[in-house]
N, C-alpha and C. Protein backbone atom coordinates (compact mmCIF):
# COMPACT_ATOMS: atom_id res chain seq x y z
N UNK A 1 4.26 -29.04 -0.81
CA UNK A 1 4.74 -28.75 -2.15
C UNK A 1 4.19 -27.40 -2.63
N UNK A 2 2.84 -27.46 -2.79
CA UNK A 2 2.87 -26.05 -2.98
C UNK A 2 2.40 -24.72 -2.17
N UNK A 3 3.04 -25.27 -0.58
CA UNK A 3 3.48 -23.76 0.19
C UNK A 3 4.84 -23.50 -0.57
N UNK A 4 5.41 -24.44 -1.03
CA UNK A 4 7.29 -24.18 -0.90
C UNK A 4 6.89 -23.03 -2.43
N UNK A 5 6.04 -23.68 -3.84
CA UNK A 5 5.84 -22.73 -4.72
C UNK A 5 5.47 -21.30 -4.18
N UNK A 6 4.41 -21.59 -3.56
CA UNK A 6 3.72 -20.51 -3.08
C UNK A 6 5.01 -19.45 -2.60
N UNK A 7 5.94 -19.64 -1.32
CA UNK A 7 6.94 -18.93 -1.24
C UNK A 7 7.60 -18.56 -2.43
N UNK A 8 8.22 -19.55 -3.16
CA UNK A 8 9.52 -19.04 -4.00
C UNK A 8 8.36 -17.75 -5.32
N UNK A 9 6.97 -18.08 -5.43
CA UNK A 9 6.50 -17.26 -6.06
C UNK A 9 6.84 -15.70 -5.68
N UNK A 10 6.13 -15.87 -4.28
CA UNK A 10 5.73 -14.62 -3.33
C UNK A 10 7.03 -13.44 -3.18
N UNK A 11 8.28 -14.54 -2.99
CA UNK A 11 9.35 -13.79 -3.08
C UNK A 11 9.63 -13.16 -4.03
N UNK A 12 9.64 -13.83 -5.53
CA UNK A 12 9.81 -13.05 -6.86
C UNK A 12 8.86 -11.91 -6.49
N UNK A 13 7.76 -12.17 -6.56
CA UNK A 13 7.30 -11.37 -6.64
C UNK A 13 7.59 -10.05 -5.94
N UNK A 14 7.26 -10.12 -4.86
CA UNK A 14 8.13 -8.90 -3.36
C UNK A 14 9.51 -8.40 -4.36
N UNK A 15 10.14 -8.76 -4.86
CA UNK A 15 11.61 -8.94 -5.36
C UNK A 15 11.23 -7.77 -6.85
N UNK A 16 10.42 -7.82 -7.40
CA UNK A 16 9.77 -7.68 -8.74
C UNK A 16 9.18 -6.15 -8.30
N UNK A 17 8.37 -6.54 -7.43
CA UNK A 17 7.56 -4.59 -6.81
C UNK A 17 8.68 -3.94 -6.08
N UNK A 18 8.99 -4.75 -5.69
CA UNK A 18 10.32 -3.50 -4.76
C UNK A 18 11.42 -3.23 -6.24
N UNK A 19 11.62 -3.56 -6.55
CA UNK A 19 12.74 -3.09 -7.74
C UNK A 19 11.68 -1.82 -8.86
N UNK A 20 10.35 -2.02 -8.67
CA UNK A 20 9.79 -1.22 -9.86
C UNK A 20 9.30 -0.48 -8.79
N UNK A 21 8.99 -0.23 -7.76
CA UNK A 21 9.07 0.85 -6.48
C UNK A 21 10.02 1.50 -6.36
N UNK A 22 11.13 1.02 -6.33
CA UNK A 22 12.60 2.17 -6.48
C UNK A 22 12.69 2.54 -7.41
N UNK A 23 12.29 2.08 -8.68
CA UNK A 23 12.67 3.06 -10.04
C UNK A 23 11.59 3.92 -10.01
N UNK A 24 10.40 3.87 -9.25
CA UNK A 24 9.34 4.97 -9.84
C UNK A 24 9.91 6.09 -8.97
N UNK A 25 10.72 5.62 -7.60
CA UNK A 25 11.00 6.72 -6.10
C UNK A 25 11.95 7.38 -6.72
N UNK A 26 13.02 7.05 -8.16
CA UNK A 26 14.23 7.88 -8.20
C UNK A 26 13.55 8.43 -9.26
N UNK A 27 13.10 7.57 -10.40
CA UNK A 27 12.68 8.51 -12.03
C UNK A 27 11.73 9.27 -11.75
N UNK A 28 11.07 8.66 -11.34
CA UNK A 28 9.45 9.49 -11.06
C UNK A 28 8.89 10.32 -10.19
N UNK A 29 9.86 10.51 -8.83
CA UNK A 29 9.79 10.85 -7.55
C UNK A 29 8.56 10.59 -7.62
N UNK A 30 7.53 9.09 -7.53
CA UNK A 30 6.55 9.04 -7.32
C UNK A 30 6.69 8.04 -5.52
N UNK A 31 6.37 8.72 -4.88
CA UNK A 31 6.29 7.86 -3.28
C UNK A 31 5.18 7.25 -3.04
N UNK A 32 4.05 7.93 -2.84
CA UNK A 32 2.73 7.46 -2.30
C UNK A 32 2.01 5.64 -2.50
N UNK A 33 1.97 5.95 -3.81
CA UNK A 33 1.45 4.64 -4.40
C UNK A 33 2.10 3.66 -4.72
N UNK A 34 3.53 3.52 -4.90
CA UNK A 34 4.89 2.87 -4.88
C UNK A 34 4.81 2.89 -3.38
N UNK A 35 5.03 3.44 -2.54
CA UNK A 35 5.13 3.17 -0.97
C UNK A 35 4.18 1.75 -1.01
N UNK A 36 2.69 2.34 -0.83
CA UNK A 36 1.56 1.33 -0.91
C UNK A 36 2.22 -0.22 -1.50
N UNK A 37 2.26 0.36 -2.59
CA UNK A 37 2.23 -1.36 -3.44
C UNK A 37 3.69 -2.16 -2.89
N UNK A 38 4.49 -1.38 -2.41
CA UNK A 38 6.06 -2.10 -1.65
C UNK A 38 5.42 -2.61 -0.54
N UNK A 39 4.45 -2.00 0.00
CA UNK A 39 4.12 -2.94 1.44
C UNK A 39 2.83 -3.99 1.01
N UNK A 40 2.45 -3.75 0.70
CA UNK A 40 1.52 -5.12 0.46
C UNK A 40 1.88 -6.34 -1.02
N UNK A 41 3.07 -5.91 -1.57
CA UNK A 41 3.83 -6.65 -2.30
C UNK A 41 4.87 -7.32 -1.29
N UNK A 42 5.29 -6.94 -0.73
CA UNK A 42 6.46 -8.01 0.01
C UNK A 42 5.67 -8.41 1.13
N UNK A 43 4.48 -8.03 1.88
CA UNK A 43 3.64 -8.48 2.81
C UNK A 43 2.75 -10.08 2.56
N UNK A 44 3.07 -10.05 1.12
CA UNK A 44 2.30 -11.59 0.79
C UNK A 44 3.02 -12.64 1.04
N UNK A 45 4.24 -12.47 1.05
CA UNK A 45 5.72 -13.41 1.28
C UNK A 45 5.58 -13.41 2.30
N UNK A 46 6.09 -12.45 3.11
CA UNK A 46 6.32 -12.47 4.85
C UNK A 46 5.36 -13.36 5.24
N UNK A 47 3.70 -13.08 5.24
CA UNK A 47 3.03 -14.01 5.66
C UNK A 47 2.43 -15.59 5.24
N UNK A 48 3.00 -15.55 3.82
CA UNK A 48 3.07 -16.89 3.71
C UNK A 48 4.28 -17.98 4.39
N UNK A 49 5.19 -17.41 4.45
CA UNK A 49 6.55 -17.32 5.26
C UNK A 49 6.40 -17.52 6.72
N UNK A 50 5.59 -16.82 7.31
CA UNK A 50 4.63 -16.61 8.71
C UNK A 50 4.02 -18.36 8.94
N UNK A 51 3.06 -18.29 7.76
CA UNK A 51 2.13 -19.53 7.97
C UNK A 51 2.72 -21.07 8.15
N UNK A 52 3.91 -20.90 7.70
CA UNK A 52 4.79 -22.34 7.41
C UNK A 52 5.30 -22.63 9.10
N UNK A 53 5.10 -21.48 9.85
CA UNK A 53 5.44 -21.85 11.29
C UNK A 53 3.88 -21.56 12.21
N UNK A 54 3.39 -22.04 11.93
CA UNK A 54 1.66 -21.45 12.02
C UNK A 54 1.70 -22.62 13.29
N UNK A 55 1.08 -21.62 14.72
CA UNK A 55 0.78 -22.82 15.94
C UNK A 55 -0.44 -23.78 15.71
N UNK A 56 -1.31 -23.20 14.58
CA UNK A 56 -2.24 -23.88 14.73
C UNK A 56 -2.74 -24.09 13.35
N UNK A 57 -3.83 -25.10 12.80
CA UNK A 57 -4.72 -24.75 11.97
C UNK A 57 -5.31 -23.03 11.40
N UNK A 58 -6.01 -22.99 12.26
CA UNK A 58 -6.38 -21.78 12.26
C UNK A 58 -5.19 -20.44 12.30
N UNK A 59 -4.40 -20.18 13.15
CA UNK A 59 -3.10 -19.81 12.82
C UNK A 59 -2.95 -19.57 11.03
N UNK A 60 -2.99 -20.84 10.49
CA UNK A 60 -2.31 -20.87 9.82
C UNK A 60 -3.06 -20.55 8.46
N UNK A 61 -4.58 -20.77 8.40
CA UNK A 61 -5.12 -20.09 8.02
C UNK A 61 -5.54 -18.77 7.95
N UNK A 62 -5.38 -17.87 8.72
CA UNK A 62 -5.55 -16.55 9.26
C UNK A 62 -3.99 -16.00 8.15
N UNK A 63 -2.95 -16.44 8.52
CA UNK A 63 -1.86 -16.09 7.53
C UNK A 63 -1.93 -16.14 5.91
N UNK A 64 -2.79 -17.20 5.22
CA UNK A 64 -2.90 -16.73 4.41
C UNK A 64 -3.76 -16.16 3.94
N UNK A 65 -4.71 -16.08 4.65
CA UNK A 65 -6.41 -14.93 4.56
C UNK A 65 -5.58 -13.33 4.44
N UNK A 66 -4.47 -12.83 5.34
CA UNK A 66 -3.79 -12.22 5.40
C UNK A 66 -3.00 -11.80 3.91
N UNK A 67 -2.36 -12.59 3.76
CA UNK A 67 -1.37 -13.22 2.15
C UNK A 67 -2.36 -12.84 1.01
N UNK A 68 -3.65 -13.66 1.21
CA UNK A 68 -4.30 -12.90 0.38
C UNK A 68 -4.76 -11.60 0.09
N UNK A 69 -4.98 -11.12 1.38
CA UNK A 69 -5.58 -9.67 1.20
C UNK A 69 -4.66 -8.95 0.30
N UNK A 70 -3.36 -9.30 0.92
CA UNK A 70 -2.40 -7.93 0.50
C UNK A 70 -2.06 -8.74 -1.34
N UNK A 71 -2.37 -9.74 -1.91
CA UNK A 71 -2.41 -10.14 -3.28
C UNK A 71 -3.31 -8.99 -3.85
N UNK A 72 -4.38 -8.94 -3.29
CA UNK A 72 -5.29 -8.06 -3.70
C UNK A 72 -5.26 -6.81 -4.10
N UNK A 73 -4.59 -6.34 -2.58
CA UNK A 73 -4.32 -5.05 -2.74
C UNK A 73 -3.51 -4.44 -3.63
N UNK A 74 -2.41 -5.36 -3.62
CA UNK A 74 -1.43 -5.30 -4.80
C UNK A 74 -1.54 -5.00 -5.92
N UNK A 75 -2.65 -5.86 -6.34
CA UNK A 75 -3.76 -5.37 -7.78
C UNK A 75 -4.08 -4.51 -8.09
N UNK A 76 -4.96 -3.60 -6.86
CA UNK A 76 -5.31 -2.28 -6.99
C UNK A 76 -4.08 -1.12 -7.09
N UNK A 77 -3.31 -1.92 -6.38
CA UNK A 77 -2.15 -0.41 -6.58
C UNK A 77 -1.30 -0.56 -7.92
N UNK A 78 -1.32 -1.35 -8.85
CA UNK A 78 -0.62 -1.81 -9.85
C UNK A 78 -2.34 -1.28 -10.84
N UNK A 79 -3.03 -1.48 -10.70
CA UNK A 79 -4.28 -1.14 -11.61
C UNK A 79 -3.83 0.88 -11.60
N UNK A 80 -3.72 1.00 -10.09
CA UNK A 80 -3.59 2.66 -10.36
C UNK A 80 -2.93 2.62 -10.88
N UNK A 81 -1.67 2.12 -11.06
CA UNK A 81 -0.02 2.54 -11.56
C UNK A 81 -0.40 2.61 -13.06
N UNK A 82 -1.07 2.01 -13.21
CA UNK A 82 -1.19 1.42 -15.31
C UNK A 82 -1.97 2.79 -15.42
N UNK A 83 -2.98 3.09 -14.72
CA UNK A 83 -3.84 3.88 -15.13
C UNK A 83 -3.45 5.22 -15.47
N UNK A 84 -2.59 5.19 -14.82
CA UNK A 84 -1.97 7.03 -14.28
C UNK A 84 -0.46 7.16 -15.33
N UNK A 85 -0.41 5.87 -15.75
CA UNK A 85 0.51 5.82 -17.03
C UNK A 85 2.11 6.03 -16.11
N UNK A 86 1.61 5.71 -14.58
CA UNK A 86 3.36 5.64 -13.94
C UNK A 86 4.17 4.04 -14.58
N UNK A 87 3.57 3.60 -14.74
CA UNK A 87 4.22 2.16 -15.40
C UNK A 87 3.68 1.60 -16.65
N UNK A 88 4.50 0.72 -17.47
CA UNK A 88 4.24 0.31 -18.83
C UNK A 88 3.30 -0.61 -18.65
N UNK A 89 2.46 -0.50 -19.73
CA UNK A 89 1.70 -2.11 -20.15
C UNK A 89 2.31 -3.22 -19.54
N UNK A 90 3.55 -3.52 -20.08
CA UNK A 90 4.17 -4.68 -19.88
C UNK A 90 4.76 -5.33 -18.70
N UNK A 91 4.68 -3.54 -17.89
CA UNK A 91 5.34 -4.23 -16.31
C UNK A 91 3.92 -4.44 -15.87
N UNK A 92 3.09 -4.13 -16.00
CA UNK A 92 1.65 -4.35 -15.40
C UNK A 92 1.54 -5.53 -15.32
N UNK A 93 1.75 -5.82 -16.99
CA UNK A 93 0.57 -7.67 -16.99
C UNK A 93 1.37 -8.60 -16.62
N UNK A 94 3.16 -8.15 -16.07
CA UNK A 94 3.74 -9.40 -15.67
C UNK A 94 3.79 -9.12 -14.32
N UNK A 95 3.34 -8.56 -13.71
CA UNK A 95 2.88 -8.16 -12.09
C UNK A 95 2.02 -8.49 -11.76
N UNK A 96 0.82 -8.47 -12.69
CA UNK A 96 -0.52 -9.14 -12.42
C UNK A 96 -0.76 -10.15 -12.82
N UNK A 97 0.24 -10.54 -14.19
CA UNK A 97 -0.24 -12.26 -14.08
C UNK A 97 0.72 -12.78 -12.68
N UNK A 98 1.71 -12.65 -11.95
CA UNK A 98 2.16 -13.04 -11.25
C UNK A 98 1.38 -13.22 -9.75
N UNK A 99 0.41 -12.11 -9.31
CA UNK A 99 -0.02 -11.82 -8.07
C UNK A 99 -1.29 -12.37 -8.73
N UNK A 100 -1.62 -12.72 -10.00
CA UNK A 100 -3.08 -13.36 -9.67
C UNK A 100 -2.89 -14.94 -9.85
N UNK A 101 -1.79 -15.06 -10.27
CA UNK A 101 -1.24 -17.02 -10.02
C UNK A 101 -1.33 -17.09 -8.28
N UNK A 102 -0.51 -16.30 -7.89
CA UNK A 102 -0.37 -16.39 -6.03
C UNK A 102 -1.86 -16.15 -5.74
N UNK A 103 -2.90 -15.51 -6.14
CA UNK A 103 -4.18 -15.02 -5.45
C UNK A 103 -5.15 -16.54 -5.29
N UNK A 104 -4.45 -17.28 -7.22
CA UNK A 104 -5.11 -18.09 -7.21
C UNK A 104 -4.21 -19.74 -6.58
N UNK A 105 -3.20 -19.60 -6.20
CA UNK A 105 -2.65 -20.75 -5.72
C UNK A 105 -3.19 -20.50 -3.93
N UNK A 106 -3.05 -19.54 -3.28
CA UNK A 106 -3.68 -19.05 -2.15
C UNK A 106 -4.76 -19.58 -1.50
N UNK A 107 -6.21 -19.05 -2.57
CA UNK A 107 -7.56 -19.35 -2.90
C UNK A 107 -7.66 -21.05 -2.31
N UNK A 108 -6.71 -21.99 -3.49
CA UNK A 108 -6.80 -22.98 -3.56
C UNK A 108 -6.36 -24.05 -2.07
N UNK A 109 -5.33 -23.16 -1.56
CA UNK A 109 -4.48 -23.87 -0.64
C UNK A 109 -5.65 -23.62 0.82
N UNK A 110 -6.32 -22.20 0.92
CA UNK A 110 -7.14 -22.13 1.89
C UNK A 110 -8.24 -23.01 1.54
N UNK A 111 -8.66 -23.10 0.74
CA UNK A 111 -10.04 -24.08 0.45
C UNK A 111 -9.79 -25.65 0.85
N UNK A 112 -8.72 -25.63 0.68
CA UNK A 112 -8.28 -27.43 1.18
C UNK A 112 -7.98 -27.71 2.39
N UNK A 113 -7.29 -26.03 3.11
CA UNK A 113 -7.10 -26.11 4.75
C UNK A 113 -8.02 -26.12 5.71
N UNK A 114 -9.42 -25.40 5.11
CA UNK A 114 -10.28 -25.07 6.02
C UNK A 114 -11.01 -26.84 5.51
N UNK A 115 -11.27 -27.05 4.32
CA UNK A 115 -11.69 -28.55 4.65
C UNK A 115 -10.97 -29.78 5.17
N UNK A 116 -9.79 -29.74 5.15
CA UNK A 116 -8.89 -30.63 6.28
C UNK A 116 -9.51 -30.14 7.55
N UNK A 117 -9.62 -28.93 7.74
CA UNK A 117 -9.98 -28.82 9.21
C UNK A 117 -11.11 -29.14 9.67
N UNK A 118 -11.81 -29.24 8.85
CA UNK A 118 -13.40 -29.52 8.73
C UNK A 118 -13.41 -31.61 9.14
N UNK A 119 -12.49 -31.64 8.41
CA UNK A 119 -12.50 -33.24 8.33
C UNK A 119 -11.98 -33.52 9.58
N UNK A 120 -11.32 -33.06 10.03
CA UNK A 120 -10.64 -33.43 11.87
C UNK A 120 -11.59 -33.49 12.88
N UNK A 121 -12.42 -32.46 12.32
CA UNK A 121 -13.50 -31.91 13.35
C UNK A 121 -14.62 -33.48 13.62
């Protein structure tokens, strides 16, 4: 139940940075940091996406250790974006409340996988 959230989040989200990545690449001719945040914004999907076919435990943990990183990163490149005044207040805090719900549904889902795995053991 909540890998399936976890996806339909991850996708909005990916869905959400890539649409405010193309408006900064045409209005703004800004590339660099819009490049950045398009790949580790749709990189949290892919590998949560990844993990749902995971060969293993571990597999499948490693995918979202992965998922997470790039939540993270995401942050930082959306923290530059606010800073540098390439994006509004408002696209910020609904980008970041979004990638820090996924950071924290993530968090939660690895903490229960690695102790299932713990419990097998």
């Amino acid at each position: 139940m909540k890998e399936d959230l976890l996806k339909e989040l991850s996708y909005k989200f990916a869905l959400n940075t890539f649409k405010l990545c193309r408006k900064l690449q045409i209005e703004d001719r800004e590339y660099i940091i819009s490049r950045q945040l398009s790949k580790s914004g749709t990189s949290i999907g892919a590998n949560i996406e990844e993990a749902s076919g995971a060969q293993s435990t571990n597999d499948f943990i490693a995918k979202f250790h992965i998922a997470l990183k790039e939540a993270k990163e995401s942050n930082y490149w959306l923290r530059l974006l606010k800073d540098t005044q390439l994006i509004t207040i408002n696209e910020f805090e609904e980008l970041m409340k979004d990638s820090n719900y996924i950071i924290n549904l993530l968090t939660k889902s690895l903490k229960t996988a690695k102790d299932n795995k713990l419990n097998k053991e």
